[in-house]
Each structure stands twice: as structure tokens, then as C-alpha cells.
N, C-alpha and C. Protein backbone atom coordinates (compact mmCIF):
# COMPACT_ATOMS: atom_id res chain seq x y z
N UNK A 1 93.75 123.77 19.27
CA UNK A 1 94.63 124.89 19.54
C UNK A 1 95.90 124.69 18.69
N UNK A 2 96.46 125.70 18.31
CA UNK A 2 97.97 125.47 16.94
C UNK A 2 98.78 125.49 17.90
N UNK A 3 100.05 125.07 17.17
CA UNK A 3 100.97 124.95 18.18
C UNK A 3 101.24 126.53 19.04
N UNK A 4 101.48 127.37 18.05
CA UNK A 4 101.99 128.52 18.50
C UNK A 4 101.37 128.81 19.80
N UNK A 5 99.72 129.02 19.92
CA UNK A 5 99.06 128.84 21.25
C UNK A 5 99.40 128.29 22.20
N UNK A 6 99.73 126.66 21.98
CA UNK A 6 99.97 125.85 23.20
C UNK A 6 101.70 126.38 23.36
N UNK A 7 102.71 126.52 22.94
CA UNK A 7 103.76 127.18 23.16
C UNK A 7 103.56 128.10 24.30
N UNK A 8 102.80 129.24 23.97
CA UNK A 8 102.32 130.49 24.72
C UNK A 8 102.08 129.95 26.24
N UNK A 9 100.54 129.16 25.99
CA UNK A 9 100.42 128.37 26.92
C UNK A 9 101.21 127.81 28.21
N UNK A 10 102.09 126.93 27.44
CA UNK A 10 102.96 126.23 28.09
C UNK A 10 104.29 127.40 29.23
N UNK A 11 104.53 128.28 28.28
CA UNK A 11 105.39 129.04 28.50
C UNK A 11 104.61 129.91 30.06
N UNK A 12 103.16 130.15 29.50
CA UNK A 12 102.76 130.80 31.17
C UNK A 12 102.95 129.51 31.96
N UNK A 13 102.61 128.65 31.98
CA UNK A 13 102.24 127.41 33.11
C UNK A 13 104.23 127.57 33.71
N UNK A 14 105.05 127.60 33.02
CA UNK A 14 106.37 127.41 33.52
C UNK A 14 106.52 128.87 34.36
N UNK A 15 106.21 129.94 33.78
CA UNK A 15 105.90 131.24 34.39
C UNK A 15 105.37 131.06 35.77
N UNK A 16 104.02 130.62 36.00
CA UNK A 16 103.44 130.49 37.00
C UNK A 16 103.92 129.65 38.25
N UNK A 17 104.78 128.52 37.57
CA UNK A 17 105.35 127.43 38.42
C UNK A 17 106.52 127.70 39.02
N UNK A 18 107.38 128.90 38.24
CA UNK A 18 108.57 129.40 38.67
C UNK A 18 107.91 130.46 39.90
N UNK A 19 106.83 131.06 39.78
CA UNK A 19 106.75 132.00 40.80
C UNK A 19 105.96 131.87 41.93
N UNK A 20 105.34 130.43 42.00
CA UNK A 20 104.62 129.66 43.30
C UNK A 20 105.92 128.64 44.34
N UNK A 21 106.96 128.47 43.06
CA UNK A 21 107.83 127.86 43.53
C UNK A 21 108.72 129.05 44.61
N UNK A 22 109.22 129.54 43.69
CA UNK A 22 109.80 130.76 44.28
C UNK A 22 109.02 131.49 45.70
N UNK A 23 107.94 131.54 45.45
CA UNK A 23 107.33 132.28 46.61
C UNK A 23 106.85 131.14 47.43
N UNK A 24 106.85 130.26 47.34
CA UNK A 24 106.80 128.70 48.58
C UNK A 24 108.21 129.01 49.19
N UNK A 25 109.23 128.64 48.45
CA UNK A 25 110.56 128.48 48.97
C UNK A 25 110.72 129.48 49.79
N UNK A 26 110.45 130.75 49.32
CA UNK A 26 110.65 132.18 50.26
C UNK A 26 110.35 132.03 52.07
N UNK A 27 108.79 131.45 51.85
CA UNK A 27 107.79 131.42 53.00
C UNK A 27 108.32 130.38 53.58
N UNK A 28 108.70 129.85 53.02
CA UNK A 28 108.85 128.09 53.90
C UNK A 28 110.46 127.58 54.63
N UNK A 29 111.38 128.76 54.08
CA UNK A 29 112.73 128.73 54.71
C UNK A 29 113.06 129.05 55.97
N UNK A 30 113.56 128.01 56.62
CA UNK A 30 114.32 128.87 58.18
C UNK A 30 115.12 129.35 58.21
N UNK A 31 114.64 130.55 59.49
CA UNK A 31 115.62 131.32 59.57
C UNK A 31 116.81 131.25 59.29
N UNK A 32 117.64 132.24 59.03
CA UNK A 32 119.39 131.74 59.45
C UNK A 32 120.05 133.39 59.57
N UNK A 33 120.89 133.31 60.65
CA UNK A 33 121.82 134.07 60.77
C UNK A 33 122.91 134.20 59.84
N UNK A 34 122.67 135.88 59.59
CA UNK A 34 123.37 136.01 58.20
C UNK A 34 124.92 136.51 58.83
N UNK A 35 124.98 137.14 60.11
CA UNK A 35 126.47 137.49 60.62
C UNK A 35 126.35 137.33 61.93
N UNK A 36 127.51 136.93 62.75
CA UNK A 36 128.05 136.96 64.24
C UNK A 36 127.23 138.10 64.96
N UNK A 37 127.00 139.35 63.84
CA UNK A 37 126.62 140.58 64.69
C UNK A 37 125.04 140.58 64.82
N UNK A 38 124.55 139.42 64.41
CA UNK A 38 122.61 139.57 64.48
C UNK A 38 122.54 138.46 65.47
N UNK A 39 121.75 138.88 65.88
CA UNK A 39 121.52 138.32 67.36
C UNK A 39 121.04 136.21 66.58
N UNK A 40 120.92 135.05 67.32
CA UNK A 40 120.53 133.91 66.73
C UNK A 40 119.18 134.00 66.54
N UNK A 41 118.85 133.64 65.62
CA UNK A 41 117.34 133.66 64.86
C UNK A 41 116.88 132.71 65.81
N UNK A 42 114.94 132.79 66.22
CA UNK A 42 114.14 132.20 67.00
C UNK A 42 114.22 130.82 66.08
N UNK A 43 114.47 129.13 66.75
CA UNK A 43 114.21 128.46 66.10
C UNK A 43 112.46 128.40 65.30
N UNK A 44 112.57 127.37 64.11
CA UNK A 44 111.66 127.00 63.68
C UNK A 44 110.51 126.57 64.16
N UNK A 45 109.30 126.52 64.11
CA UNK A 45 108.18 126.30 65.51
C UNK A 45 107.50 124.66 64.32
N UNK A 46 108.62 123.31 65.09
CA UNK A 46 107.99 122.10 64.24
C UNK A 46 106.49 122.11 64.58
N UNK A 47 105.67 121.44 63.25
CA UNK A 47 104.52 121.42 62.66
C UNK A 47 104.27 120.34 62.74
N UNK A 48 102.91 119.70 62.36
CA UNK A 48 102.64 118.70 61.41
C UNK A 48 103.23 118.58 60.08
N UNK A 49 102.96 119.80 59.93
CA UNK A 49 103.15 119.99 58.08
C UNK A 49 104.94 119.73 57.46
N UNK A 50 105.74 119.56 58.62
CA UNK A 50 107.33 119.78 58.42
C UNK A 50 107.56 118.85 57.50
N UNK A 51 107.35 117.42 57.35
CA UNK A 51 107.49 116.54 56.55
C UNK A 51 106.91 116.67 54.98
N UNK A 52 106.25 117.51 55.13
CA UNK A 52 105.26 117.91 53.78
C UNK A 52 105.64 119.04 52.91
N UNK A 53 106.57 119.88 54.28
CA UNK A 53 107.58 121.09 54.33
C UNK A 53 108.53 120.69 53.29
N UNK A 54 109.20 119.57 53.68
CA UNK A 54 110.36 119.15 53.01
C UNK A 54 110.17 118.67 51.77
N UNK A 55 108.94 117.63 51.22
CA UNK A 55 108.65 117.08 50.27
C UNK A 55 108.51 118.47 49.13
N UNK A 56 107.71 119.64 49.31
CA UNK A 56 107.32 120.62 48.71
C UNK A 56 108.41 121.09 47.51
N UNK A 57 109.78 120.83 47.87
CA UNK A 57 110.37 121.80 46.64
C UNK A 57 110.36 120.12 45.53
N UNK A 58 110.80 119.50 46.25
CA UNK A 58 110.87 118.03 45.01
C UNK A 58 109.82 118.02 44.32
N UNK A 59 108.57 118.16 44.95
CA UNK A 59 107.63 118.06 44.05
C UNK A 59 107.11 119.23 43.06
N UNK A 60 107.70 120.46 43.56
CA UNK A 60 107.53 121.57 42.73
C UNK A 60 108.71 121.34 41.69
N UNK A 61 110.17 120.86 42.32
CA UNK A 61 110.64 121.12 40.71
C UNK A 61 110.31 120.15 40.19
N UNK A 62 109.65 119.01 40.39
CA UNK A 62 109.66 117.86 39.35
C UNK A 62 108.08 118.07 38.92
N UNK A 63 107.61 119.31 38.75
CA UNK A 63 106.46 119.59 37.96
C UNK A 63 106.93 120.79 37.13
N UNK A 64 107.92 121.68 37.19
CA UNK A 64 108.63 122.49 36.88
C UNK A 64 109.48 121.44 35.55
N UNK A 65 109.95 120.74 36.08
CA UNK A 65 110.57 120.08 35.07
C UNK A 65 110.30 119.61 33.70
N UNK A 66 108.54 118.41 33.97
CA UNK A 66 108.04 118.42 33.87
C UNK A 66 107.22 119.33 32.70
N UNK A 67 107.22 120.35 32.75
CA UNK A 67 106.26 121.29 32.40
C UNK A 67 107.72 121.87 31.15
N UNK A 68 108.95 122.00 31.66
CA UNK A 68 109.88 122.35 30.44
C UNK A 68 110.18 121.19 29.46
N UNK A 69 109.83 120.09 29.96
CA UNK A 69 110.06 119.25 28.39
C UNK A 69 108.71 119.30 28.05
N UNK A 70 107.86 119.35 28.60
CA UNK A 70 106.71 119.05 27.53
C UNK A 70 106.72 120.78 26.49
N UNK A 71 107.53 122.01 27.29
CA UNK A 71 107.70 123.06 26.15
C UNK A 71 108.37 122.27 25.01
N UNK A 72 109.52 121.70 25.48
CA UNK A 72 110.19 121.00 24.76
C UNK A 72 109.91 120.26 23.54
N UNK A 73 109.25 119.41 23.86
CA UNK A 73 108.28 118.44 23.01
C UNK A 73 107.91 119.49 21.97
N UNK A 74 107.10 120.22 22.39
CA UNK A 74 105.96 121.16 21.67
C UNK A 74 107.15 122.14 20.61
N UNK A 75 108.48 122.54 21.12
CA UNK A 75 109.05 123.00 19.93
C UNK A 75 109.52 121.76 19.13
N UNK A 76 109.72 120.56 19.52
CA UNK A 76 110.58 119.50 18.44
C UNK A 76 109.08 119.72 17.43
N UNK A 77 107.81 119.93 17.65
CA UNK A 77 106.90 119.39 17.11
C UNK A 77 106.69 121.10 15.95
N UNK A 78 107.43 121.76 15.85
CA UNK A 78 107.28 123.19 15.51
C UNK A 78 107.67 122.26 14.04
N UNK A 79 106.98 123.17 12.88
CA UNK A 79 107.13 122.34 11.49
C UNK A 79 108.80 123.05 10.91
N UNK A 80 109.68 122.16 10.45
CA UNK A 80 110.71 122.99 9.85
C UNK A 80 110.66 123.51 8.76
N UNK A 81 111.51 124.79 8.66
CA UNK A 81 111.46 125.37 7.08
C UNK A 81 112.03 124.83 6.44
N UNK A 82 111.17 124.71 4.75
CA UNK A 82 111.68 124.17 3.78
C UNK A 82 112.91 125.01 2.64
N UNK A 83 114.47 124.57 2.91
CA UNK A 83 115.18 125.17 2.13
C UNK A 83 115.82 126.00 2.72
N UNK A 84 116.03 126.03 3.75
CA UNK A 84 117.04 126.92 4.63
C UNK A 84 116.06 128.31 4.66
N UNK A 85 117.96 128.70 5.25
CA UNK A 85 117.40 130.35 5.65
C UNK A 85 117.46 131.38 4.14
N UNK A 86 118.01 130.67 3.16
CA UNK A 86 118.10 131.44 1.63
C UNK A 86 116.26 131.17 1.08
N UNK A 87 115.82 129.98 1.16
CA UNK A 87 114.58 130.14 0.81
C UNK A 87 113.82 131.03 1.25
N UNK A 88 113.61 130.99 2.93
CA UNK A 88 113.09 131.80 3.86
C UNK A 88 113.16 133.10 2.88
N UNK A 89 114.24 133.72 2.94
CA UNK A 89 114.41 135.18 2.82
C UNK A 89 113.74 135.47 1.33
N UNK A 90 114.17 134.38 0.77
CA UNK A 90 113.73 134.76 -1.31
C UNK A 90 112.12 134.88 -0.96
N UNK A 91 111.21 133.98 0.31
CA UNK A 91 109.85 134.04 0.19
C UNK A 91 109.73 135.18 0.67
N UNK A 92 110.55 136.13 1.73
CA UNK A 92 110.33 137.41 2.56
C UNK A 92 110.12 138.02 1.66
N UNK A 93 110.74 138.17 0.50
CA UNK A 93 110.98 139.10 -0.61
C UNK A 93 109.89 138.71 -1.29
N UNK A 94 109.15 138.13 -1.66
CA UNK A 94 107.97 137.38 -2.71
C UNK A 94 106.94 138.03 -1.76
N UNK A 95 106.99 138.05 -0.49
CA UNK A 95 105.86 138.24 0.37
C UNK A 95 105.92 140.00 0.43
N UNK A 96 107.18 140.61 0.73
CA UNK A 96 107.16 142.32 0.54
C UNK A 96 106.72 143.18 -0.63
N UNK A 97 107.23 142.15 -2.12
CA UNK A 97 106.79 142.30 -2.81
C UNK A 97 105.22 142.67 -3.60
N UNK A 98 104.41 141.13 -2.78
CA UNK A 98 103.26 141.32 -3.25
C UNK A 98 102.55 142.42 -2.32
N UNK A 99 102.97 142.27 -0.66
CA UNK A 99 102.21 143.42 -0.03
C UNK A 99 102.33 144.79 -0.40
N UNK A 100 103.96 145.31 -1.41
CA UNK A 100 104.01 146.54 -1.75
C UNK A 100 103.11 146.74 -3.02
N UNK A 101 102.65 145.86 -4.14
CA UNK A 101 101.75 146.02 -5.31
C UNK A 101 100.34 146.13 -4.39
N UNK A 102 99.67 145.62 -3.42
CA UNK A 102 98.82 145.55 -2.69
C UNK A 102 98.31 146.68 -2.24
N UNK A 103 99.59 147.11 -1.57
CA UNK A 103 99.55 148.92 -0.77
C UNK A 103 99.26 149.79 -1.65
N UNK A 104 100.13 149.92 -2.99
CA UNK A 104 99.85 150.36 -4.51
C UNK A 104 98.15 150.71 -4.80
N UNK A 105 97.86 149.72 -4.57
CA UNK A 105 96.45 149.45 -4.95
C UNK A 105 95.79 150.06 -4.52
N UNK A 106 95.56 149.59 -2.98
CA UNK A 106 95.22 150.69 -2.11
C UNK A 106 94.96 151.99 -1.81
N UNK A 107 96.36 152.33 -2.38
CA UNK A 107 96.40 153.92 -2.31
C UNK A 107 95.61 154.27 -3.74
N UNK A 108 95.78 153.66 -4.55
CA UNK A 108 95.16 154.19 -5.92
C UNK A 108 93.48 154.20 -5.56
N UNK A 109 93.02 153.29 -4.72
CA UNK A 109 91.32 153.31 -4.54
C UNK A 109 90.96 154.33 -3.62
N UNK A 110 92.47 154.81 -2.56
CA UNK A 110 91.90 155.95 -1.70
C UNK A 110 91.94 156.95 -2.38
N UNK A 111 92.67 157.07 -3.41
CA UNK A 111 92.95 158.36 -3.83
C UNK A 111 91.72 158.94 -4.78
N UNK A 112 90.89 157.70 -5.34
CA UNK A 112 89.73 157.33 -6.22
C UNK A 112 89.00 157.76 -5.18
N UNK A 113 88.83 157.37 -4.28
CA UNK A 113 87.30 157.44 -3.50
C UNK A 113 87.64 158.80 -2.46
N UNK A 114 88.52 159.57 -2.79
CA UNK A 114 89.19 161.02 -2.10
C UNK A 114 88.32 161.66 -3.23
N UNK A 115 88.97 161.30 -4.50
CA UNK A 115 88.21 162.34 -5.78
C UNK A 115 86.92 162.32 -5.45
N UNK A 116 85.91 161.15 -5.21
CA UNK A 116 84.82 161.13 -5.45
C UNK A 116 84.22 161.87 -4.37
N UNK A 117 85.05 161.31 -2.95
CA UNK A 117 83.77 162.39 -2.12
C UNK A 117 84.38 163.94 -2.17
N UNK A 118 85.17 163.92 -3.02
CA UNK A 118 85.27 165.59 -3.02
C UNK A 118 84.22 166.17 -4.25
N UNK A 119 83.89 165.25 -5.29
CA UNK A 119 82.87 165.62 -6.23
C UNK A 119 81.88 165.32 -5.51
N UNK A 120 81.25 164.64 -4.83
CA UNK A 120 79.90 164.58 -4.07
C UNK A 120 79.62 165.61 -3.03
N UNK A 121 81.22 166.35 -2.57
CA UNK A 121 80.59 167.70 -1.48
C UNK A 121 79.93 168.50 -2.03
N UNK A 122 81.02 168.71 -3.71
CA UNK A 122 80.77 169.57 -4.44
C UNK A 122 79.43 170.02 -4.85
N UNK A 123 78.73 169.14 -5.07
CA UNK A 123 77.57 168.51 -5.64
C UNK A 123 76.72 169.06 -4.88
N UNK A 124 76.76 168.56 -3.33
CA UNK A 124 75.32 168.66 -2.23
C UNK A 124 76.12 170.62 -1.68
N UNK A 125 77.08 170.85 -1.84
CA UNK A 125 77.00 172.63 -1.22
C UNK A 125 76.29 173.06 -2.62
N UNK A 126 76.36 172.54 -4.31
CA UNK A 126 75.65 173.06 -5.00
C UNK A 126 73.95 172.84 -4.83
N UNK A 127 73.89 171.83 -4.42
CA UNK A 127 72.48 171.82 -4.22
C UNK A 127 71.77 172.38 -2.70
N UNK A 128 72.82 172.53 -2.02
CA UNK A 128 71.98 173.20 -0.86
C UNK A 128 72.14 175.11 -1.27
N UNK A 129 73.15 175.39 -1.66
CA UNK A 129 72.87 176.58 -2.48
C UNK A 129 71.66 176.99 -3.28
N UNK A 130 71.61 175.98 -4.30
CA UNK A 130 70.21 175.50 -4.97
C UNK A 130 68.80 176.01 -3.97
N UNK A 131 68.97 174.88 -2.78
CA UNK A 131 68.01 175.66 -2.50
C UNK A 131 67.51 176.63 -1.30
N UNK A 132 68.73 176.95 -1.29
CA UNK A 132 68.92 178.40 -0.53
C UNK A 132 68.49 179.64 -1.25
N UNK A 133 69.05 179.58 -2.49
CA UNK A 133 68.69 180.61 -3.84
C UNK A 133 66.81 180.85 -3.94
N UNK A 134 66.34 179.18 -3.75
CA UNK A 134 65.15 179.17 -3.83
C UNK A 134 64.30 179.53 -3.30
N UNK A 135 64.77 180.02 -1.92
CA UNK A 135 64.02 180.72 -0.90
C UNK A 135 64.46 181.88 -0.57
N UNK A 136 63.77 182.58 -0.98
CA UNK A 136 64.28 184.02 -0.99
C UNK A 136 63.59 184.79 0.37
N UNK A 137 64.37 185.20 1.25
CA UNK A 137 63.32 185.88 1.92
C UNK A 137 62.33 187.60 1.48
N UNK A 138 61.14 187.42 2.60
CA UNK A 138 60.36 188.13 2.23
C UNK A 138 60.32 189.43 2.17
């Protein structure tokens, strides 16, 4: 896989981890009274799972974490351009260049193969004329 892929990659897995995290944390928070004027929230109903409760965000961000240096990694590992951003641009121009002689081209073979099937309609309405002429009715 090229880098650019695993980038992509990487970038959903942090995607995905931000929004299991996020939606754990949501589900898994106690209540709390947000003003004097709401009545006190029903306590928490302890579990087995409470201790496992608590462990859950540490271990989500430290896979979250995790998961952003190794993006990390993967851009130090991105190849650098040779010659700055003046090279860059002189190749943009080398590269617009050749695609505009290219397009050129292009258009010159559509415009070639426009002539031709307009001489080949020409051709088969003369020959179905041809032999339309040839059958004369009775």
C-alpha cells in the first residue's frame, strides 16, 4: 500500500476512534444536575462493570493517541520536494505545458476523426440512396 493510502487509512482509524470514544463517553457519564431548578438526578445504579467504567476513557485515549503518532510517523515518512517551492512550481509549468500540447493533439485527432465520420455518413446515405434508386417500385 503507498503511503498516500495508509495516510487515508490511518486518518479513518483516528476518525473512527474519535467517534466510539465520543459516543462511550456520552453513554457512560453520570448524571449531573445542570441547575438548583432540576430536580437531583437518580444516582448511578453501581455495576460490576464500574471499574472497567473508569479504565475505558484511558484506554481509549491512549489508543487515540497512539493511532495520531503513528499518522505522524507516516507523514515524517512522506518523500520531500526536491528544490523548494520555486522548483515545484517551474515543474507545474513543465507539467501544464506538456498537458496543453497533449490537449492540442487531441483536439486535432477529434477534429480528424469528426471529418471522417462525416465523409463516411456521406458515403452510406449515398449508397443507401444507391439502392433505393435501384428499386423502383412497380
Amino acid at each position: 500500500m503507498d503511503i498516500i493510502s495508509q495516510l487515508q487509512e490511518q486518518v479513518n482509524t483516528i476518525a473512527a476512534l474519535a467517534f466510539n470514544t465520543f459516543g462511550t463517553l456520552q453513554r457512560d457519564a453520570p448524571p449531573v444536575r445542570l441547575s438548583p431548578n432540576y430536580p437531583e438526578p437518580p444516582p448511578a445504579n453501581p455495576t460490576e462493570d464500574s471499574t472497567s467504567v473508569a479504565e475505558q476513557p484511558k484506554q481509549m485515549s491512549a489508543a487515540f493517541v497512539k493511532a495520531a503518532k503513528q499518522f505522524d510517523a507516516l507523514v515524517a515518512a512522506l518523500p520531500l520536494s526536491d528544490g523548494g517551492e520555486e522548483a515545484q512550481l517551474k515543474r507545474i509549468a513543465e507539467l501544464q505545458a506538456e498537458n496543453d500540447a497533449v490537449g492540442q493533439e487531441l483536439q486535432k485527432q477529434l477534429e480528424a476523426a469528426e471529418k471522417e465520420l462525416k465523409q463516411v455518413q456521406e458515403l452510406y446515405n449515398q449508397a443507401t440512396d444507391n439502392c433505393l434508386n435501384l428499386k423502383k417500385p412497380e
